[in-house]
N, C-alpha and C. Protein backbone atom coordinates (compact mmCIF):
# COMPACT_ATOMS: atom_id res chain seq x y z
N UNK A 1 8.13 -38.21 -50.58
CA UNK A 1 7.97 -37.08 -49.68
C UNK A 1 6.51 -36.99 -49.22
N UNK A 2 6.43 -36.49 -47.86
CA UNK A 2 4.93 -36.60 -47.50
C UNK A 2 4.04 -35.39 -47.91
N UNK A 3 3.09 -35.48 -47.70
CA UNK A 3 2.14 -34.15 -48.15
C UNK A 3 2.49 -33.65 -47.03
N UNK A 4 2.00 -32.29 -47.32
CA UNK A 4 1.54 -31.31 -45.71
C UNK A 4 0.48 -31.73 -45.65
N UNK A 5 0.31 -31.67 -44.00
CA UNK A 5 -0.96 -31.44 -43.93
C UNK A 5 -2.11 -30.51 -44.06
N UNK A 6 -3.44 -31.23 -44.24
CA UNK A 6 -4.10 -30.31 -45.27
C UNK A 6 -4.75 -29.29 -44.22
N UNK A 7 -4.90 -28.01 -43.98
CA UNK A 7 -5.66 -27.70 -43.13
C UNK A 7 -7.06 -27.71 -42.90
N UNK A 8 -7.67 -27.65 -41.20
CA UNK A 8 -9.18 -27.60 -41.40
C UNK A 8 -9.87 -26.84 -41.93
N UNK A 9 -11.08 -27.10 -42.57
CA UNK A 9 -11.57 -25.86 -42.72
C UNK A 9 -12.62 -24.70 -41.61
N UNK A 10 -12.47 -23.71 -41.79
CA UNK A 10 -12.77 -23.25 -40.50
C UNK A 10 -14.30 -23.21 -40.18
N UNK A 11 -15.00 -23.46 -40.91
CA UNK A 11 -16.59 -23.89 -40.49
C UNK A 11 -17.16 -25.09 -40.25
N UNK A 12 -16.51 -26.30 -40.72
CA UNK A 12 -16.30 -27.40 -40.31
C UNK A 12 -15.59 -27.36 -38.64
N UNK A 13 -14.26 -26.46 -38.25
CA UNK A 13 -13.89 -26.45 -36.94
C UNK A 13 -14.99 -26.17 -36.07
N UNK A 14 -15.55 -24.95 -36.56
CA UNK A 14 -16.37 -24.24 -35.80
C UNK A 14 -17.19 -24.84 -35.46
N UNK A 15 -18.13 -25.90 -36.31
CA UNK A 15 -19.64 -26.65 -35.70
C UNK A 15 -19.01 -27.49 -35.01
N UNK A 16 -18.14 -28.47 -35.08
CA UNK A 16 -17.08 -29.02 -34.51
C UNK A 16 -17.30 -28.78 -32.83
N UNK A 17 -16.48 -27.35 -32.53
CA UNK A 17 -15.90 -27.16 -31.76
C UNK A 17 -17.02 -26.55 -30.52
N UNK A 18 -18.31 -26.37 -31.44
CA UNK A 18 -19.70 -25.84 -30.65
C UNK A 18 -20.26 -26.79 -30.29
N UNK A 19 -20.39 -27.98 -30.97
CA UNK A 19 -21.02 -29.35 -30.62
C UNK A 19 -20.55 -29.89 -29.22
N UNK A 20 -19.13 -29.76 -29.41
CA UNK A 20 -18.39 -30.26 -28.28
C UNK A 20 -18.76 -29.55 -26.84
N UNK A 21 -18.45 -27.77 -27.12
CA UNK A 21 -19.25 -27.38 -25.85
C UNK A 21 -20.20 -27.59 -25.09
N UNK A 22 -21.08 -27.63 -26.30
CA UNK A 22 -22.97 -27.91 -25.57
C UNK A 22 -22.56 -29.71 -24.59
N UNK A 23 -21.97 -30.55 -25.62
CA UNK A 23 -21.56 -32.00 -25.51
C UNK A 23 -21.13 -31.58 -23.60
N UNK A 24 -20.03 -31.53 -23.84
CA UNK A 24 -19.52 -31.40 -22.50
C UNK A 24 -20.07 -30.69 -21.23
N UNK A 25 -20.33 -29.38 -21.88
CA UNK A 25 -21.54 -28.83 -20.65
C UNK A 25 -22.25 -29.92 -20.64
N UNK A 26 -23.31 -30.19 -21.36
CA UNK A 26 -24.33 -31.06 -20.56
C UNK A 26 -24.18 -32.46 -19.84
N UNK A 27 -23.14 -33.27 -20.47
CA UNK A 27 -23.14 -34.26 -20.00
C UNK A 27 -21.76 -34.72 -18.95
N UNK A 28 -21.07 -33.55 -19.03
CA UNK A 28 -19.47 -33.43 -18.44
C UNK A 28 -18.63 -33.97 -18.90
N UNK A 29 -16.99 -34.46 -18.53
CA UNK A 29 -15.76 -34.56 -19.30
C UNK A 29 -16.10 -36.20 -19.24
N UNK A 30 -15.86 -37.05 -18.74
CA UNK A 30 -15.96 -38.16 -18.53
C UNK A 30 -17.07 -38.61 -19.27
N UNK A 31 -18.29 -38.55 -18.90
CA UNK A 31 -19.50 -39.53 -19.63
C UNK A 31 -19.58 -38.28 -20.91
N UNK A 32 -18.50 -37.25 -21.33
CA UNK A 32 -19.12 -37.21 -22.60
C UNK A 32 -18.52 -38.02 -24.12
N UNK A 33 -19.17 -38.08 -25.26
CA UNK A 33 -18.72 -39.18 -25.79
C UNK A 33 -18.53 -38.77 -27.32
N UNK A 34 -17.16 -39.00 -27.77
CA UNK A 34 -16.66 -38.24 -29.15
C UNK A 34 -17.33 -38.44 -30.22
N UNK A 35 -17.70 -39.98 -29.66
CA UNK A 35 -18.67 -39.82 -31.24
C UNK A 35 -20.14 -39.85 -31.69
N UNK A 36 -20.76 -39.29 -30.33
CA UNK A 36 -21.84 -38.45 -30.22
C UNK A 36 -21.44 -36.83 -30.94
N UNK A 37 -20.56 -36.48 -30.56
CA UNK A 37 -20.12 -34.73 -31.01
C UNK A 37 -19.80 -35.26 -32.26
N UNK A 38 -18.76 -36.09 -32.23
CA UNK A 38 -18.80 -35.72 -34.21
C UNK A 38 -19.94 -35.99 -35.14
N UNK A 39 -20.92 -37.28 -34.56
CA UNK A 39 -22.23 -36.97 -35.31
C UNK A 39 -22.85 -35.92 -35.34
N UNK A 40 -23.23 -35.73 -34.40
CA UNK A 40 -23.75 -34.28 -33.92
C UNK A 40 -23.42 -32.98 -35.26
N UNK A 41 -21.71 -32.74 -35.07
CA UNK A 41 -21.27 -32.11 -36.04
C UNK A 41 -21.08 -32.73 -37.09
N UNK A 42 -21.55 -33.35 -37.82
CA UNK A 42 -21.52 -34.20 -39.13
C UNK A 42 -19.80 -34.26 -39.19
N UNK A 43 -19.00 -34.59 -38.77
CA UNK A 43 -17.56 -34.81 -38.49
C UNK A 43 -16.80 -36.10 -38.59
N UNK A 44 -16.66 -36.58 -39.84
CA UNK A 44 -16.32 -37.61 -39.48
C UNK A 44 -14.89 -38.15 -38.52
N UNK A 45 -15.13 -39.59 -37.87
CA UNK A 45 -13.92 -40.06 -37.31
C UNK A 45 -12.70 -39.85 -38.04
N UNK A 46 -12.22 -40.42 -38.86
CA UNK A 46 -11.17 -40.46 -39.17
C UNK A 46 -10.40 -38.76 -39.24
N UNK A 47 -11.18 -37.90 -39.15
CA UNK A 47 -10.57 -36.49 -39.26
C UNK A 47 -11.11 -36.12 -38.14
N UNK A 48 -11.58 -36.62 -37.05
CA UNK A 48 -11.32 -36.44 -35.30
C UNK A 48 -10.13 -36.87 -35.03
N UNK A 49 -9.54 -37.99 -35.23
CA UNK A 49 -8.38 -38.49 -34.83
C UNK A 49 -7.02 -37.61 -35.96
N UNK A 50 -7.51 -37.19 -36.63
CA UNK A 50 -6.49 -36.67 -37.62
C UNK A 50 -5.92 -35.41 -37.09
N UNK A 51 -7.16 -34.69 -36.55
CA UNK A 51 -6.63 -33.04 -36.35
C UNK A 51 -6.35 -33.22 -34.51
N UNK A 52 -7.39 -34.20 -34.12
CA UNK A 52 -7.83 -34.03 -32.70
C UNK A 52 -6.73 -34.75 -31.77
N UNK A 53 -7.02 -36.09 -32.62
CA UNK A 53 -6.52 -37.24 -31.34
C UNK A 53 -7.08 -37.97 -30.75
N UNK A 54 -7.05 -36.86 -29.52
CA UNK A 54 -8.20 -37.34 -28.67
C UNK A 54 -9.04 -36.61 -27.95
N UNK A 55 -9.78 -37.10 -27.09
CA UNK A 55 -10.95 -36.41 -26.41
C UNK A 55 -10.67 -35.50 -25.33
N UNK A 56 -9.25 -35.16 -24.93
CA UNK A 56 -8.43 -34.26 -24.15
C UNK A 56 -8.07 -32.88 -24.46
N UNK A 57 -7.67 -33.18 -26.03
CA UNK A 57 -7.21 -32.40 -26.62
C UNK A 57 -8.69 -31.41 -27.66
N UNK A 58 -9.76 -32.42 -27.91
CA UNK A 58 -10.84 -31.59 -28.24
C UNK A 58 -11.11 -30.61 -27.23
N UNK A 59 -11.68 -31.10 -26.15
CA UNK A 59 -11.95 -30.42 -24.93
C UNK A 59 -10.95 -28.73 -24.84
N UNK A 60 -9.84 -29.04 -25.09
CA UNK A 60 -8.86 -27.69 -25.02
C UNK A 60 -9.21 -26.98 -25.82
N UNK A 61 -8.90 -27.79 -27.11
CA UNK A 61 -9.79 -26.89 -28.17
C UNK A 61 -10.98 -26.42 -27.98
N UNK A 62 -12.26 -26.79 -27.54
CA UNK A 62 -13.46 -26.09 -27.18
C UNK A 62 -13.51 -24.98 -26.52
N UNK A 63 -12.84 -25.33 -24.82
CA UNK A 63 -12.34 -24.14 -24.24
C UNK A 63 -11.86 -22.81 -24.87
N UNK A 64 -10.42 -23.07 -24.90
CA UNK A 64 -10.29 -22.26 -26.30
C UNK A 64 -10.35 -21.25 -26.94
N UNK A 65 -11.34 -22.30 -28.04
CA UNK A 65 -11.60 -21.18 -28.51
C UNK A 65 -13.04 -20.67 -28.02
N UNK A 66 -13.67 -20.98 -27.06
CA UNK A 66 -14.84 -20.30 -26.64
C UNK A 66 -14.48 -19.21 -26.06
N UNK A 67 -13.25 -19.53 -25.00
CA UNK A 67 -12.67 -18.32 -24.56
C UNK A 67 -12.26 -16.93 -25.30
N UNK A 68 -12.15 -17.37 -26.57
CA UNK A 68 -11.81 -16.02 -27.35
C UNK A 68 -12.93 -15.73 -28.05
N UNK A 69 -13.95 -16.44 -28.42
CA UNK A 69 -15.15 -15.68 -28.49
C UNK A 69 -15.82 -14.81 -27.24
N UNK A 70 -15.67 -15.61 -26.59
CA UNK A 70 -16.47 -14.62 -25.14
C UNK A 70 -15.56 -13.53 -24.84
N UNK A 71 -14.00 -13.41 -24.92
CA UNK A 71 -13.64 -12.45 -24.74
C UNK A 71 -14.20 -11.14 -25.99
N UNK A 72 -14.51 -11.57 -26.87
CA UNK A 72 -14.93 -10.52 -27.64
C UNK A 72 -16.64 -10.15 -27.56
N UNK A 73 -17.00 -10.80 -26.48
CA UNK A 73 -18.07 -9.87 -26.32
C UNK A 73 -18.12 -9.43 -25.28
N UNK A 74 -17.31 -9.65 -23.98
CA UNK A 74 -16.93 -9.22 -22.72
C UNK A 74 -15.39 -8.51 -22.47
N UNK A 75 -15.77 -7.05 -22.12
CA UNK A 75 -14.64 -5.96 -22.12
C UNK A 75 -13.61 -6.44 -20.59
N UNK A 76 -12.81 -6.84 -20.50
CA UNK A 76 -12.55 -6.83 -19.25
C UNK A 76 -11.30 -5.19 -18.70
N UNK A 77 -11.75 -4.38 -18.23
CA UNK A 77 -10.96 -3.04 -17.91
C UNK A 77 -10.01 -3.71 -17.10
N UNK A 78 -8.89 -2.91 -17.32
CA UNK A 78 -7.65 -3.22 -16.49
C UNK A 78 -7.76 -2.36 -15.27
N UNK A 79 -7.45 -3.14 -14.08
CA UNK A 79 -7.71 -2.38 -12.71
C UNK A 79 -7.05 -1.02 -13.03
N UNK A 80 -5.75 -0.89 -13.41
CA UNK A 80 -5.04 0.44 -12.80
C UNK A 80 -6.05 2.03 -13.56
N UNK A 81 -6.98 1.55 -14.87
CA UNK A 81 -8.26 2.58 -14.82
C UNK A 81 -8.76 2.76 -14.24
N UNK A 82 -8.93 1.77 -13.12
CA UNK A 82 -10.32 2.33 -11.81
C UNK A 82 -9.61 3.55 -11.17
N UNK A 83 -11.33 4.26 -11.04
CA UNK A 83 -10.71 5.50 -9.82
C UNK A 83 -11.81 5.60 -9.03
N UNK A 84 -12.40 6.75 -8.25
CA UNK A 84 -12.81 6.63 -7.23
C UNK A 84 -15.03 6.31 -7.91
N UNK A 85 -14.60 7.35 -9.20
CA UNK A 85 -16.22 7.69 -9.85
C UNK A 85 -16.36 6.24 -10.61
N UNK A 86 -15.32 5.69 -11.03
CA UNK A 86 -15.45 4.42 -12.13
C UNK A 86 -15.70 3.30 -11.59
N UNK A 87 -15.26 2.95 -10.15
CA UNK A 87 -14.96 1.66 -9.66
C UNK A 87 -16.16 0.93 -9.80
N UNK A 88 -17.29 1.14 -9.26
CA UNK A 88 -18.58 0.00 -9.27
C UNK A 88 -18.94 0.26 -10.33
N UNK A 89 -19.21 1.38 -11.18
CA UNK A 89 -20.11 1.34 -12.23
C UNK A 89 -19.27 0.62 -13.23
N UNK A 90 -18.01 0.15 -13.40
CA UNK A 90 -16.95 -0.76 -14.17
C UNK A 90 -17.56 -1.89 -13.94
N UNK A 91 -17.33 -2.38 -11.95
CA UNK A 91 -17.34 -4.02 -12.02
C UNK A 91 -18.88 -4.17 -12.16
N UNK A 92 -19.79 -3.15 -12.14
CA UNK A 92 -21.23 -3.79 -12.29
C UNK A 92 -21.17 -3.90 -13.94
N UNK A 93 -20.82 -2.96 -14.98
CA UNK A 93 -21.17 -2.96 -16.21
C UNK A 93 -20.30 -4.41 -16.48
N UNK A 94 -18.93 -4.55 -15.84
CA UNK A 94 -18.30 -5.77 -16.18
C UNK A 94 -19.12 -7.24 -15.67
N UNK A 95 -20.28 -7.02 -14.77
CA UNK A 95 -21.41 -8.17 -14.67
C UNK A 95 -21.83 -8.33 -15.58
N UNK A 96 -23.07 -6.97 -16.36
CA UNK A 96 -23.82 -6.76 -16.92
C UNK A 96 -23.85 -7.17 -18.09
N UNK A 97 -22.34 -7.08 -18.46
CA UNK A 97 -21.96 -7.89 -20.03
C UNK A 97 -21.57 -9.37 -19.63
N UNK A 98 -21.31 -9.85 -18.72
CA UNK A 98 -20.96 -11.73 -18.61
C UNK A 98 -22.62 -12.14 -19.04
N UNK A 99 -23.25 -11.30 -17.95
CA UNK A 99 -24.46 -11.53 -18.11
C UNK A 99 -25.73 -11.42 -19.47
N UNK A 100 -25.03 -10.56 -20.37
CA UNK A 100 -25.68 -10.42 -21.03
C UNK A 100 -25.09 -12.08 -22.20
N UNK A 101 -23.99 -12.03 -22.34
CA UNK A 101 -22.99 -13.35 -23.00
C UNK A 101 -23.82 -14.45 -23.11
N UNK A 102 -23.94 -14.70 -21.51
CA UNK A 102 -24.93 -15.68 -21.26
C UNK A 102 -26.20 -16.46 -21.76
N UNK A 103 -26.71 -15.06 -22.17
CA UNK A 103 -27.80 -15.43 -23.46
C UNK A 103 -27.81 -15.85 -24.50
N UNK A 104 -26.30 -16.29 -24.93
CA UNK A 104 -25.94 -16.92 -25.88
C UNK A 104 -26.18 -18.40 -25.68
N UNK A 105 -26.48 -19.17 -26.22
CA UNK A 105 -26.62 -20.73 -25.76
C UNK A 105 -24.75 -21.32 -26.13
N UNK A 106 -24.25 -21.00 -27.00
CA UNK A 106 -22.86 -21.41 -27.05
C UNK A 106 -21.96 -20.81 -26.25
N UNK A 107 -22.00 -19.49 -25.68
CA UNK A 107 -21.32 -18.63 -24.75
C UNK A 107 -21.43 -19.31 -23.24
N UNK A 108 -22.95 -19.45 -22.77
CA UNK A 108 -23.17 -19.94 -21.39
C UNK A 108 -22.57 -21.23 -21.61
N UNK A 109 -21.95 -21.70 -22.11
CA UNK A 109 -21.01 -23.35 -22.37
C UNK A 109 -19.32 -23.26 -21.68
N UNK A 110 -19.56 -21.60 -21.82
CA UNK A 110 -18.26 -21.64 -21.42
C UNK A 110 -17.67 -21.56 -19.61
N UNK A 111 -19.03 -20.74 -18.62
CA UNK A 111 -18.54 -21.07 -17.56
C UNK A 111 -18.82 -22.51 -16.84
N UNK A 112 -19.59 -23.39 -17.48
CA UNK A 112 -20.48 -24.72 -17.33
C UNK A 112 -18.85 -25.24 -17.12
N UNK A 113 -17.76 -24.70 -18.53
CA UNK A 113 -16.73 -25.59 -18.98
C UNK A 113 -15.80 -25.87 -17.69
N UNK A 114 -15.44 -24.05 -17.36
CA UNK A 114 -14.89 -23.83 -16.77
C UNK A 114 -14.67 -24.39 -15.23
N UNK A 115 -15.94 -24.70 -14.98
CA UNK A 115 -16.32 -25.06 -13.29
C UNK A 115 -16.56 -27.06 -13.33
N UNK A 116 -16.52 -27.17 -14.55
CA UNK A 116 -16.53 -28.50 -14.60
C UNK A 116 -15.44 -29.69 -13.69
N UNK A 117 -16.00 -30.57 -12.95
CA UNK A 117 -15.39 -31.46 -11.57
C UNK A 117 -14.26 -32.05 -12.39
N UNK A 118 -15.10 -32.84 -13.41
CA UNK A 118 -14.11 -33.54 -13.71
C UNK A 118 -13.74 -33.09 -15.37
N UNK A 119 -13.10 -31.89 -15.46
CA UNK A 119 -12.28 -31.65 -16.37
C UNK A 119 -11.13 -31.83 -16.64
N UNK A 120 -10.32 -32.19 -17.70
CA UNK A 120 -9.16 -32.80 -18.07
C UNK A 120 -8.46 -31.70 -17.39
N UNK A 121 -6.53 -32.22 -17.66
CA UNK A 121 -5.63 -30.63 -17.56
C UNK A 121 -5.89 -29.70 -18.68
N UNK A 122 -6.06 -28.96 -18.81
CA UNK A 122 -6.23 -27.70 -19.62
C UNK A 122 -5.24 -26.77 -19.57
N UNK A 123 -4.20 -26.31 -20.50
CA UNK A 123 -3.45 -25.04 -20.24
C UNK A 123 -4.42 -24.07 -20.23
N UNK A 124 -5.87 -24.04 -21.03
CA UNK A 124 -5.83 -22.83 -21.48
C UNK A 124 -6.84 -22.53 -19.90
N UNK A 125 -7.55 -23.53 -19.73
CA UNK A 125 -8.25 -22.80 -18.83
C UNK A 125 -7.37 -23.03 -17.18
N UNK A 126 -6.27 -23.38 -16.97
CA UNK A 126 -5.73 -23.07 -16.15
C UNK A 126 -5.19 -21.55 -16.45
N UNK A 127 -4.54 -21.32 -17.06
CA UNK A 127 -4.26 -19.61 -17.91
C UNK A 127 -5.01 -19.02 -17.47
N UNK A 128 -6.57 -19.28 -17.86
CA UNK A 128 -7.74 -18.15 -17.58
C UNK A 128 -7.78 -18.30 -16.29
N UNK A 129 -8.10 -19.04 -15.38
CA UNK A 129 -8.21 -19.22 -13.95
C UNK A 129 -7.16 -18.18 -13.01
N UNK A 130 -6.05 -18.29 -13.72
CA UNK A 130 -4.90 -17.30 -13.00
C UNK A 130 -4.92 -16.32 -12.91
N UNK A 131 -5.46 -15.89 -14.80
CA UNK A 131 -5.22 -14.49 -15.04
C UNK A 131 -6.63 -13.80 -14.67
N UNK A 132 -7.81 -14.59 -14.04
CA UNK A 132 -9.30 -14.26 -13.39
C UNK A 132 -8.65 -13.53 -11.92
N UNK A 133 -8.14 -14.90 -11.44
CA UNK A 133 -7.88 -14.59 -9.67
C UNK A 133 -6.48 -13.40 -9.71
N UNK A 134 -5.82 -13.09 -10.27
CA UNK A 134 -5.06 -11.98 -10.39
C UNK A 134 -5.59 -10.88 -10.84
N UNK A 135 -7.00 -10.89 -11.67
CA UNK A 135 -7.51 -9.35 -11.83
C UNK A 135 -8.30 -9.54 -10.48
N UNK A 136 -9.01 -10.32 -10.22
CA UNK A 136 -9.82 -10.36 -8.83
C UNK A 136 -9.10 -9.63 -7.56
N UNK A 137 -7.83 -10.37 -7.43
CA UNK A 137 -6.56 -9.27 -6.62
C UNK A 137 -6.79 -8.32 -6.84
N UNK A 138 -6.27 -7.74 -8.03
CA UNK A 138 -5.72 -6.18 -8.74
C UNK A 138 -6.92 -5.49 -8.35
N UNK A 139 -7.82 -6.15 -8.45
CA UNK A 139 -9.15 -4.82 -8.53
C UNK A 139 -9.43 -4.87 -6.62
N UNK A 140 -9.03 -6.29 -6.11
CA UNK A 140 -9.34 -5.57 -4.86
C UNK A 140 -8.42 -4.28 -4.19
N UNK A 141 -7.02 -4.88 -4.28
CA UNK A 141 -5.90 -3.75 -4.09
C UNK A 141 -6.65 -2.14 -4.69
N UNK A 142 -6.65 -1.89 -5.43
CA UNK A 142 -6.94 -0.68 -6.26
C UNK A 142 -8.45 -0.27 -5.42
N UNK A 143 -9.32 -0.83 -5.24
CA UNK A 143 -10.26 -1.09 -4.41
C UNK A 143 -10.01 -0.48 -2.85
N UNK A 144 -9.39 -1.14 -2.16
CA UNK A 144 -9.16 -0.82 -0.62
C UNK A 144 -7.77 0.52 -0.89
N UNK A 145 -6.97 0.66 -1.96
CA UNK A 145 -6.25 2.23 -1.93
C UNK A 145 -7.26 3.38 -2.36
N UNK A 146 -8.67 3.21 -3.06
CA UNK A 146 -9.34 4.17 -3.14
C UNK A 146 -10.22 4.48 -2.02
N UNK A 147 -9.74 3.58 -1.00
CA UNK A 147 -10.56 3.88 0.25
C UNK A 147 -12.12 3.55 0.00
N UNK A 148 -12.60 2.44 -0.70
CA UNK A 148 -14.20 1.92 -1.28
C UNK A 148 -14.59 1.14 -0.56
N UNK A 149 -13.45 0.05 -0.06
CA UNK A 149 -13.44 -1.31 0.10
C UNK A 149 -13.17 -1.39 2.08
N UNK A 150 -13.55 -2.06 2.37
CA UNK A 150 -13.84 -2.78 4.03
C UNK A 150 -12.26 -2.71 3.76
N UNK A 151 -11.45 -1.52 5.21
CA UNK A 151 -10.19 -1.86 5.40
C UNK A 151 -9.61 -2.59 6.80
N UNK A 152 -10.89 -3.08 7.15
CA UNK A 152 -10.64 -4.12 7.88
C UNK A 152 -10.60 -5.40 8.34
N UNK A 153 -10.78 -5.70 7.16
CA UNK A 153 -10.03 -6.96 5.96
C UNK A 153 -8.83 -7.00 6.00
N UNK A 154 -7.82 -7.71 6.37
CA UNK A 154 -6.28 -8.21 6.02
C UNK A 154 -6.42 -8.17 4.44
N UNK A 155 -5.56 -7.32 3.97
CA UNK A 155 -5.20 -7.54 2.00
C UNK A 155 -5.27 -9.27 1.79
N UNK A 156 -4.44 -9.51 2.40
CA UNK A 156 -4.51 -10.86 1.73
C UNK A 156 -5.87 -11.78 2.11
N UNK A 157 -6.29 -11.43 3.05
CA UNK A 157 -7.34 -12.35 3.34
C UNK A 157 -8.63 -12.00 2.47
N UNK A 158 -8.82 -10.83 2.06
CA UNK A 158 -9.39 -10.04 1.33
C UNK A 158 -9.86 -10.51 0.22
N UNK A 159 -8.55 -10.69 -1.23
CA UNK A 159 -7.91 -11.15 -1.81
C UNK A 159 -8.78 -12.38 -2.00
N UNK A 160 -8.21 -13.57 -1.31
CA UNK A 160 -8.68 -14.69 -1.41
C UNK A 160 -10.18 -15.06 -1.03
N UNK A 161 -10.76 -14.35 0.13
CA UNK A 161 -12.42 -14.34 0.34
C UNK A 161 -12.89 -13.88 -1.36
N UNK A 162 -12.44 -12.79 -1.83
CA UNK A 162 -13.52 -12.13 -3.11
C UNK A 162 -12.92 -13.27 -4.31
N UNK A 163 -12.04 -13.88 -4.76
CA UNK A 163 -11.77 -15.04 -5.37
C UNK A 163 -12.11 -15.85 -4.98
N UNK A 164 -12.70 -16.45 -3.88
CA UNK A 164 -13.04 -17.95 -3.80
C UNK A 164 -14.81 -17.57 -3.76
N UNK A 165 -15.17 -16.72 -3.56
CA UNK A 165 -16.50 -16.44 -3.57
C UNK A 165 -17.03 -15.80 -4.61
N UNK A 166 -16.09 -14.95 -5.40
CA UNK A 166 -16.90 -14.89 -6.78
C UNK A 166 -16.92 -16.00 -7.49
N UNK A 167 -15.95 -17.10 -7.27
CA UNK A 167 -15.56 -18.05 -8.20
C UNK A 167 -16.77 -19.15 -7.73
N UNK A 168 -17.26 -19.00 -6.61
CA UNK A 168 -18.60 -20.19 -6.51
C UNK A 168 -19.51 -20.00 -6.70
N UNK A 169 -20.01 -17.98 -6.76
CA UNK A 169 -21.10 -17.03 -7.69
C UNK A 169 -21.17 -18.33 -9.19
N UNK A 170 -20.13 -17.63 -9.53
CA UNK A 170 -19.77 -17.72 -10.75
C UNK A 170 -20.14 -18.90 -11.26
N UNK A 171 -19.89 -20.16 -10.64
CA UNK A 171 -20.43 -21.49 -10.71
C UNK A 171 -21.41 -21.79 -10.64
N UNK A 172 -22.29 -21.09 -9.62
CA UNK A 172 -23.75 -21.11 -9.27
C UNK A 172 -24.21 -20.48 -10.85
N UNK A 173 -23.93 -19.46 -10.90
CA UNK A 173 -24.64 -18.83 -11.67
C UNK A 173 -24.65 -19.53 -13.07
N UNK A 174 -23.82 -20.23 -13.51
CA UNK A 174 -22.99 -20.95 -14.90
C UNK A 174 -24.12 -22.64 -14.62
N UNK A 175 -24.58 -22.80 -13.53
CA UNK A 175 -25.46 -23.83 -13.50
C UNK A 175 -26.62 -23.17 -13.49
N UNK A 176 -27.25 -22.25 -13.41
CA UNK A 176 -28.59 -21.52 -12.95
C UNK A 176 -28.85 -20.66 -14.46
N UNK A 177 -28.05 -20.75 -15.50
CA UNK A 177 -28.17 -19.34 -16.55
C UNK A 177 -29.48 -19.51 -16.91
N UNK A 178 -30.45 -20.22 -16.78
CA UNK A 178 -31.66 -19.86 -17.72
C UNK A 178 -32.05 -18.86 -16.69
N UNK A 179 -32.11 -18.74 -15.78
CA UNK A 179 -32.77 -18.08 -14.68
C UNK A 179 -31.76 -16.36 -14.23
N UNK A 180 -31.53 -16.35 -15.29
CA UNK A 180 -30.35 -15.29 -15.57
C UNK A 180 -30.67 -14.25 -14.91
N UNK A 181 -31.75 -13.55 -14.83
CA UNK A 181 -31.96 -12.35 -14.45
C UNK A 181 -31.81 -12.30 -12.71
N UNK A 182 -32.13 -13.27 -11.98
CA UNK A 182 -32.25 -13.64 -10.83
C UNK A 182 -30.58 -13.91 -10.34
N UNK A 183 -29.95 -14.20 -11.36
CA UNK A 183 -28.58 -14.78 -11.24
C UNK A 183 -28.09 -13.44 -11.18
N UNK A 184 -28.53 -12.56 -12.44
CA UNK A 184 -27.63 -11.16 -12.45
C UNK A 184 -27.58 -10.24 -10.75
N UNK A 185 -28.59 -10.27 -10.29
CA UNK A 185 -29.12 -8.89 -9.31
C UNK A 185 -28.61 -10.20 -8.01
N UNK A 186 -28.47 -11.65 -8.03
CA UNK A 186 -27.89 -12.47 -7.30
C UNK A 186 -26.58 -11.74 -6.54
N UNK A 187 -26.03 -12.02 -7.98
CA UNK A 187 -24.39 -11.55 -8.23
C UNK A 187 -24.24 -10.04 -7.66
N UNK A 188 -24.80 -9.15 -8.14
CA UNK A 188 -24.68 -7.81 -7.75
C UNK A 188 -24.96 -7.42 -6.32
N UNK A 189 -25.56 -7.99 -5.69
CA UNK A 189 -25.67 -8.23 -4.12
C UNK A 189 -24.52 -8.45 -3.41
N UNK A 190 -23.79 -10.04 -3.96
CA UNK A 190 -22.69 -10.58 -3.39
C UNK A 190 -21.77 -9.87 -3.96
N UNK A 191 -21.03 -9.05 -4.73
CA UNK A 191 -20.29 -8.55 -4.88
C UNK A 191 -20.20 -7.15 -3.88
N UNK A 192 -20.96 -6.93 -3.70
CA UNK A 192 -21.26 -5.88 -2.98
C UNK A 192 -20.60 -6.34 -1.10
N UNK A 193 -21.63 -7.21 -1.13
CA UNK A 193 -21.40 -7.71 0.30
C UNK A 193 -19.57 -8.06 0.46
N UNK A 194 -19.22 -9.15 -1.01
CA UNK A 194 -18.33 -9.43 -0.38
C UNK A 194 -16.65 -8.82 -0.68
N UNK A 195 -17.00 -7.31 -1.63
CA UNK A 195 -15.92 -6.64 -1.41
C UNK A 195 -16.10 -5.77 -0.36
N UNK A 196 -16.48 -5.45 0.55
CA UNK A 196 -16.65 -5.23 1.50
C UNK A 196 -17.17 -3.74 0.98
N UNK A 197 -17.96 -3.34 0.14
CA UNK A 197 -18.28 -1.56 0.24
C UNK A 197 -18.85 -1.16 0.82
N UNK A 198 -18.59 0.34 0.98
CA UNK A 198 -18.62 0.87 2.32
C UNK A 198 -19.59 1.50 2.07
């Protein structure tokens, strides 16, 4: 009968799975190289290929779980709270904390990840990508019914301008983080401009 398998241990995952971030941010999906990260993380091969596989499936894993760290230091409010007194001072405080994240050197790994050319398929960060551009919607809708937002904008065209343009902010800014502060009051400009407030 076979053993179970043994599980990882979770601080071994963890340097693991941080190595890999920095790994991939800096050098991207393609030229980055597994067994640079597992040195890196004192990791040996044979228990890369054991838990991992391969270099597809690390990558998911990094994502990941970076994603659920950053969600716990970034609140994201659900649109249908916005009202007329909450609306900007939400999506600015909801800057204010990406931005503050950022200052993390393992956190800023994660929009580097995200915007990366040549990144593998990812469920997880296709997931996040969806469930980004659907609050991006929600908050514009909720936005142009509180009467805040440019209503002479087509909804849908709307919609897709403030998603495709926060999402290249967002990129800019995820390549620019040392320069963060410039990035923050960047961002707070273009959001401005490009939900159209009135």
């Amino acid at each position: 009968m076979a053993r179970p398998r043994k599980p990882l241990d979770p601080a071994r995952r963890e340097a693991l799975l941080r190595h890999a971030r920095r790994h991939f941010a800096s050098n991207g999906y393609e030229a980055a190289s597994v067994s640079k990260i597992n040195q890196a993380a004192d990791f040996p091969r044979s228990s890369f290929y054991y838990f991992f596989g391969e270099k597809d499936a690390l990558f998911e894993a990094a994502f990941s779980d970076g994603l659920e760290k950053l969600s716990g230091r970034v609140a994201v409010p659900h649109p249908s709270t916005l009202d007329a007194d909450s609306f900007w001072p939400t999506v600015f405080g909801l800057i204010d904390s990406i931005s503050e994240a950022q200052h993390d050197e393992d956190l800023a790994c994660i929009p580097v990840l995200f915007h990366l050319p040549d990144a593998p398929p990812s469920p997880s960060l296709d997931k996040f990508r969806d469930a980004a551009r659907e609050w991006c919607g929600a908050v514009v809708r909720v936005g142009r019914g509180l009467g805040l937002l440019d209503q002479e904008i087509p909804d849908d065209l709307h919609q897709d301008l403030v998603w495709n343009i926060a999402s290249t902010v967002d990129g800019w800014v995820a390549r620019n983080h040392e320069n963060a502060h410039r990035a923050e009051a960047l961002t707070r400009k273009l959001v401005v401009r490009v939900l159209g407030g009135q």
